[in-house]
PDB file of N, CA and C in Angstrom:
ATOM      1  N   UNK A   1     131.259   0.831 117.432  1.00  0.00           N
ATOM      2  CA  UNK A   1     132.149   1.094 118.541  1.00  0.00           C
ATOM      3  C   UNK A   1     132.350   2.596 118.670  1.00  0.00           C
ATOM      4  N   UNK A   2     132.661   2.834 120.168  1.00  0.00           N
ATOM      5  CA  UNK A   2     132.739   4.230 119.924  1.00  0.00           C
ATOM      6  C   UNK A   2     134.429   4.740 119.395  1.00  0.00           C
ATOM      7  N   UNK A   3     134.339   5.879 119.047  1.00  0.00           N
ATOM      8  CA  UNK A   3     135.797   5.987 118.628  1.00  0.00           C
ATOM      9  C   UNK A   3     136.148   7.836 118.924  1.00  0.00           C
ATOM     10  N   UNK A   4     137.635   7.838 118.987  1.00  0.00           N
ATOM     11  CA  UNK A   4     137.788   9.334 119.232  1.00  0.00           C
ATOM     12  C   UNK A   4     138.536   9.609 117.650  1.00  0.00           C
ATOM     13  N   UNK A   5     137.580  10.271 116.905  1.00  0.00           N
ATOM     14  CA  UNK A   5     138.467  11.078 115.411  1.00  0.00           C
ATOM     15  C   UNK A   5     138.814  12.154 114.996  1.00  0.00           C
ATOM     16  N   UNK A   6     140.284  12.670 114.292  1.00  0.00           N
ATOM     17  CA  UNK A   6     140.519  13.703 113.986  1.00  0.00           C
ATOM     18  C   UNK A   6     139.901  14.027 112.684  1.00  0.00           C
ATOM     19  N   UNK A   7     139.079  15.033 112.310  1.00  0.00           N
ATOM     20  CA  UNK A   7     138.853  15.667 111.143  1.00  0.00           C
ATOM     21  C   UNK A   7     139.964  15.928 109.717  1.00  0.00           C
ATOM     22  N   UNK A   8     139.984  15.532 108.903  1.00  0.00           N
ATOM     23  CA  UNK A   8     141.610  15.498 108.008  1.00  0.00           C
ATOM     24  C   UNK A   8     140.811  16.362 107.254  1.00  0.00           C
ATOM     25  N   UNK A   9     139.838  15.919 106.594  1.00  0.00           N
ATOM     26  CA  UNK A   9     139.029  16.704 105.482  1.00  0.00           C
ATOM     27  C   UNK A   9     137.567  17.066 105.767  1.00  0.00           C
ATOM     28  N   UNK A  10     137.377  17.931 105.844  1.00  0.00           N
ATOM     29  CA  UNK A  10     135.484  17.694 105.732  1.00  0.00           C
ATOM     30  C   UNK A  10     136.070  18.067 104.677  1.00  0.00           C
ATOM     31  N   UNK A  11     133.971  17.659 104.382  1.00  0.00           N
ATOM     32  CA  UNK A  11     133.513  17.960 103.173  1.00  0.00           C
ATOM     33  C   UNK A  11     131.817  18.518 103.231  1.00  0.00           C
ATOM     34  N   UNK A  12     131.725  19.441 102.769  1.00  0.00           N
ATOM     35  CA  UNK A  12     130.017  20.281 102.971  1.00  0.00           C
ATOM     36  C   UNK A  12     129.097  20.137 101.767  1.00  0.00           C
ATOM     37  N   UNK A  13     129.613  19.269 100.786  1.00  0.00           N
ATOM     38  CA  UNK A  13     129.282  19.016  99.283  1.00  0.00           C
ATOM     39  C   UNK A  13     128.059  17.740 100.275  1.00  0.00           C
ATOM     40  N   UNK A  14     126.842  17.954 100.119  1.00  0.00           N
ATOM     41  CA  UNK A  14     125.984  16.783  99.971  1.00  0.00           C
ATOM     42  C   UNK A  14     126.057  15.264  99.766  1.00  0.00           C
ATOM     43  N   UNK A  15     126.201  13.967 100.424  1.00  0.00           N
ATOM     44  CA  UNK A  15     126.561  13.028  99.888  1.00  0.00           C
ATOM     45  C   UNK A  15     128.322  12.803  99.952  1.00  0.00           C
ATOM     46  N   UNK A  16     128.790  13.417 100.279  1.00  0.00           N
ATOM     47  CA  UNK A  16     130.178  13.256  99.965  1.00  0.00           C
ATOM     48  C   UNK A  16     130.668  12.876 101.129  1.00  0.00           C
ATOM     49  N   UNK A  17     131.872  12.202 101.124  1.00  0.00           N
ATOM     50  CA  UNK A  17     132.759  11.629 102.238  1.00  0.00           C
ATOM     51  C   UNK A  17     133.321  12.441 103.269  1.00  0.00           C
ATOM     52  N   UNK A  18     133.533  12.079 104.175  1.00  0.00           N
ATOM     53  CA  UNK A  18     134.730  13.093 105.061  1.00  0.00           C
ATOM     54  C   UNK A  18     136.103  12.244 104.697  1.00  0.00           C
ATOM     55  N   UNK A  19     137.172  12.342 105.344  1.00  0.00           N
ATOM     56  CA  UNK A  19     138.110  11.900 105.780  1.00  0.00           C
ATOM     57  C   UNK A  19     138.393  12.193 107.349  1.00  0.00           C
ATOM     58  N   UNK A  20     139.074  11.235 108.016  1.00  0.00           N
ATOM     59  CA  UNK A  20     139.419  11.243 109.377  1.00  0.00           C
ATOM     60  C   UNK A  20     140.212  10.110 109.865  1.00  0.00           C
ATOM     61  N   UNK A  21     140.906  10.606 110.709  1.00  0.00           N
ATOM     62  CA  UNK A  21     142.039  10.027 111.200  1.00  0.00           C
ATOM     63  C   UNK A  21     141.808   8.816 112.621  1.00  0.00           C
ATOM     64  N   UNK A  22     141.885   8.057 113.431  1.00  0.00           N
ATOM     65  CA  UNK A  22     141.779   7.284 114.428  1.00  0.00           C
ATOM     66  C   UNK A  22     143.663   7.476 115.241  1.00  0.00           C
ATOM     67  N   UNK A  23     144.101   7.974 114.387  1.00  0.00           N
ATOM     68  CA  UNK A  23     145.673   7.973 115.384  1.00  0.00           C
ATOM     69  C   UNK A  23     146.185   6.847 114.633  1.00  0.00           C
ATOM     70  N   UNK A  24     146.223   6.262 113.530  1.00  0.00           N
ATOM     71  CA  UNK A  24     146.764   4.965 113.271  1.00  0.00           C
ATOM     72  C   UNK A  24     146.718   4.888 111.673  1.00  0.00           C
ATOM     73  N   UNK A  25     145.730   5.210 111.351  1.00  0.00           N
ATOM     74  CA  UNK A  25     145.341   5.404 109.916  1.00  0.00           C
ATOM     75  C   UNK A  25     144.253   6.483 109.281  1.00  0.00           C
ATOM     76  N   UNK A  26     144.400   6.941 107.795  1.00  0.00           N
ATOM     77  CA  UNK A  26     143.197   7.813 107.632  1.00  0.00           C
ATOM     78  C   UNK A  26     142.570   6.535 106.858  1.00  0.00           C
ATOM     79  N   UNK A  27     140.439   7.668 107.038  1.00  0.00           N
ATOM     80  CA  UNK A  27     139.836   6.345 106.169  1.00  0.00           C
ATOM     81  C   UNK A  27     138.620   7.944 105.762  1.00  0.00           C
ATOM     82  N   UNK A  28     138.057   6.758 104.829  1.00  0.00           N
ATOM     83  CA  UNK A  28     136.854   7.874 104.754  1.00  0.00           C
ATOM     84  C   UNK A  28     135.455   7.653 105.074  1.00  0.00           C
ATOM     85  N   UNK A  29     133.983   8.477 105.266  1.00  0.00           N
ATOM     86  CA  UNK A  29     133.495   7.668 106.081  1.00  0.00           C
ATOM     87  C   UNK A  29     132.116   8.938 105.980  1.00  0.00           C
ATOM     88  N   UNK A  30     130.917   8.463 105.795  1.00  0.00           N
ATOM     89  CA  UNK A  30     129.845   9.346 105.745  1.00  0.00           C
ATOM     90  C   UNK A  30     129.464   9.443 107.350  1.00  0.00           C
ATOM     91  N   UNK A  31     128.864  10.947 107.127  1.00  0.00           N
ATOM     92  CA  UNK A  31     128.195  10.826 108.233  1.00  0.00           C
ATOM     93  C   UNK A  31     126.716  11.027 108.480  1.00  0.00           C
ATOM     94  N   UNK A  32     126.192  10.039 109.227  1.00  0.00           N
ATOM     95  CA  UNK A  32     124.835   9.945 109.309  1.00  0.00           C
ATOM     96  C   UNK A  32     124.085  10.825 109.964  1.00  0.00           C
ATOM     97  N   UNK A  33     124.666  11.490 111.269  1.00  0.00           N
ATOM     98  CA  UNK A  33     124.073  12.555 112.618  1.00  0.00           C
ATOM     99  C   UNK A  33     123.643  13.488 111.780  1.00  0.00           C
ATOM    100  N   UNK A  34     122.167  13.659 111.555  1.00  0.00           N
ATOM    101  CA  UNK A  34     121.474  14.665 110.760  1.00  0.00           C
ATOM    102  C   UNK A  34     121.753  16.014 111.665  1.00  0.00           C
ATOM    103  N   UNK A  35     121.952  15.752 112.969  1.00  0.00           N
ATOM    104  CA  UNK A  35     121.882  17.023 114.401  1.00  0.00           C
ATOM    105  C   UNK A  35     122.958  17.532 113.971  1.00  0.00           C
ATOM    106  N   UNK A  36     124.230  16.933 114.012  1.00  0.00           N
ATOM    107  CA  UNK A  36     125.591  17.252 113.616  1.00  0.00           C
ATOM    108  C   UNK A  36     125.473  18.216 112.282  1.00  0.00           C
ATOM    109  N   UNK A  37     125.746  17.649 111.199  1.00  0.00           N
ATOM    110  CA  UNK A  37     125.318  18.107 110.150  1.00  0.00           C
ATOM    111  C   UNK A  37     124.522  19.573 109.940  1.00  0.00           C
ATOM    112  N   UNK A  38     123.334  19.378 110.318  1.00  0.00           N
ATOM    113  CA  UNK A  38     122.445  20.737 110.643  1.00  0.00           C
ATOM    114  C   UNK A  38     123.479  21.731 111.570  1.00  0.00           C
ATOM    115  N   UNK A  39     123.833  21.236 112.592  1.00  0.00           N
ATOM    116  CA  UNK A  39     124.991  22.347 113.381  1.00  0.00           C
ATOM    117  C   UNK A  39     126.099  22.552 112.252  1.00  0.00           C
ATOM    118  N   UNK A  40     126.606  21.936 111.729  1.00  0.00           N
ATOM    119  CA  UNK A  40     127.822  22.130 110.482  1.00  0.00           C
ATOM    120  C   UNK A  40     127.103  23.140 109.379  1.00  0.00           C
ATOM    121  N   UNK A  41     125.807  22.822 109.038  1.00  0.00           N
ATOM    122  CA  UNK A  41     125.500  23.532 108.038  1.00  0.00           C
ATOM    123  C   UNK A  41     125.002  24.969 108.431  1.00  0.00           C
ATOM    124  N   UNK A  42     124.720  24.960 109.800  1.00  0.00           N
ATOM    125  CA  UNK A  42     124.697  26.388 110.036  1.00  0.00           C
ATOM    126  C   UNK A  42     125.535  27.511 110.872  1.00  0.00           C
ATOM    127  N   UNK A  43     126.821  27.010 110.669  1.00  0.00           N
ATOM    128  CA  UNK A  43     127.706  27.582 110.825  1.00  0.00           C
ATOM    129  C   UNK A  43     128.651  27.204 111.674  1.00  0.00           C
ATOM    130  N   UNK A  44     128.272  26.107 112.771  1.00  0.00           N
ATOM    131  CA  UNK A  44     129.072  25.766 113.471  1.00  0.00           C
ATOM    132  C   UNK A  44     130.690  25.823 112.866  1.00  0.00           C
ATOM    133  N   UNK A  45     131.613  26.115 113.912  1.00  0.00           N
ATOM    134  CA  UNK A  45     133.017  25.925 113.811  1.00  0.00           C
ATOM    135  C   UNK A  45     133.679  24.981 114.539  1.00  0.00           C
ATOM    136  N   UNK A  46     134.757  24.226 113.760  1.00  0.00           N
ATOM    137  CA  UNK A  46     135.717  23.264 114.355  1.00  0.00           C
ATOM    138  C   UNK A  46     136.978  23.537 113.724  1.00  0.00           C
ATOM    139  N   UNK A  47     137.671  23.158 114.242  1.00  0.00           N
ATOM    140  CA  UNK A  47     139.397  23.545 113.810  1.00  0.00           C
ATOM    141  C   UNK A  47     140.497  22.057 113.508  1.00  0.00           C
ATOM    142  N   UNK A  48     141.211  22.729 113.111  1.00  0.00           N
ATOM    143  CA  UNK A  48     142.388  21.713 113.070  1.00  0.00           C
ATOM    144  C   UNK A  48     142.857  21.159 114.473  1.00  0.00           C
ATOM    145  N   UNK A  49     142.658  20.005 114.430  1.00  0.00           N
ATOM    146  CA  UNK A  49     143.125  19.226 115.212  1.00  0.00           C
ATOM    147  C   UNK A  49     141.874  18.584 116.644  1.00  0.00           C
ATOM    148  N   UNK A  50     140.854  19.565 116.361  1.00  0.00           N
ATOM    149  CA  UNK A  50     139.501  19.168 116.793  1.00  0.00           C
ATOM    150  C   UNK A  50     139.488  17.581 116.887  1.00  0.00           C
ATOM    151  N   UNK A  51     138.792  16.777 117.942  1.00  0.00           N
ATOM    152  CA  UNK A  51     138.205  15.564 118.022  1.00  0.00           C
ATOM    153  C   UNK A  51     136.404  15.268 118.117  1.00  0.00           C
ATOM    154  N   UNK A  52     136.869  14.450 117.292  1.00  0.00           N
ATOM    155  CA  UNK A  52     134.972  14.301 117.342  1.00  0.00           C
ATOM    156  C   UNK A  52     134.972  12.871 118.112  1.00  0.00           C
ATOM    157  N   UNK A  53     134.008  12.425 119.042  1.00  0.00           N
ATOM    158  CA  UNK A  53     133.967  11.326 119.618  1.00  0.00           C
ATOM    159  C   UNK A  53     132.731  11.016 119.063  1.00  0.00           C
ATOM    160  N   UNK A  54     132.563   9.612 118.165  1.00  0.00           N
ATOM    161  CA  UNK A  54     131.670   8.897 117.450  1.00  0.00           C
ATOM    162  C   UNK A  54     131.304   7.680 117.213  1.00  0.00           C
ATOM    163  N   UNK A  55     130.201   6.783 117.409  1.00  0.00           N
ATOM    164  CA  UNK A  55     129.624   5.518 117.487  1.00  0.00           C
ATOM    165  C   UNK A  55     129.983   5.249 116.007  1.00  0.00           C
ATOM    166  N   UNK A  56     130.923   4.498 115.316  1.00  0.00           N
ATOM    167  CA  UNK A  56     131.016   4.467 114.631  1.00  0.00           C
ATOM    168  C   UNK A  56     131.218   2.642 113.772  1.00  0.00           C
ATOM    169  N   UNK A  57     130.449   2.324 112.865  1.00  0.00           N
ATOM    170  CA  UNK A  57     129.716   1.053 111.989  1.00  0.00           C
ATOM    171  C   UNK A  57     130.623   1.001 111.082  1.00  0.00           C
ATOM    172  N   UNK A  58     131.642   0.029 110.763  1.00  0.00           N
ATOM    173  CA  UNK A  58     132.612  -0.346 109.765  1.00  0.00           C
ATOM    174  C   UNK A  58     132.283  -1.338 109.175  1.00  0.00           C
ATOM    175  N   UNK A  59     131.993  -0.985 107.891  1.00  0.00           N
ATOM    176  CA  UNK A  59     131.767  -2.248 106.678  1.00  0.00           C
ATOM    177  C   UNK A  59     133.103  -2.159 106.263  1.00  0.00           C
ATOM    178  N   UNK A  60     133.342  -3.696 106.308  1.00  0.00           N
ATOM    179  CA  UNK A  60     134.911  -3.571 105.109  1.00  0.00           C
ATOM    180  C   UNK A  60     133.875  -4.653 103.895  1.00  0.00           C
ATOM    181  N   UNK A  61     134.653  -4.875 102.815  1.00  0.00           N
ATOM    182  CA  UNK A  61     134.220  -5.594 101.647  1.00  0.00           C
ATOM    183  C   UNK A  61     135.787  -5.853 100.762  1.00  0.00           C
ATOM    184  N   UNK A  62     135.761  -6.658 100.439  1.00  0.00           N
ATOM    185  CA  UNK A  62     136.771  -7.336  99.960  1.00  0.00           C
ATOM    186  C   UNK A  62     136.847  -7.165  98.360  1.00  0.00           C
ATOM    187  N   UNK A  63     137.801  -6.418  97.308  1.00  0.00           N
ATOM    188  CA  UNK A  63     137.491  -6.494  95.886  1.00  0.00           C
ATOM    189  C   UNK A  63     138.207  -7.884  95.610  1.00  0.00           C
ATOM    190  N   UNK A  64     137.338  -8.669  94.572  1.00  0.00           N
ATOM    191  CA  UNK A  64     137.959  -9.725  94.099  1.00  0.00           C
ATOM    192  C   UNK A  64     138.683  -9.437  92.612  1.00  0.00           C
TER     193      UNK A  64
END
């Protein structure tokens, strides 16, 4: 689904999670957009309170 998210945490560490907000709850959540990413890793800037609008795939899983 698509979704509009606030940035809470990046993270530029390889493999590692972001955090981000939906207006309701934070969650955490990789990101796949290699394009994105490549713009992040070369310097692109975003700020506090920035929105990212993203197609975004929710697995939940249940611990027993």
């Amino acid at each position: 689904m698509r979704m509009a998210l606030v940035i809470e945490a990046p993270v530029f560490k390889d493999g590692n999670k972001w955090r981000f907000s939906d207006g309701q709850q934070s969650f955490y959540a990789d990101i796949e957009d290699a394009e994105f990413l490549a713009k992040v890793n070369a310097g692109e800037r975003f700020g506090k309170g920035d929105v990212l609008y993203a197609d975004v795939r929710i697995n939940k899983s249940r611990r027993a």
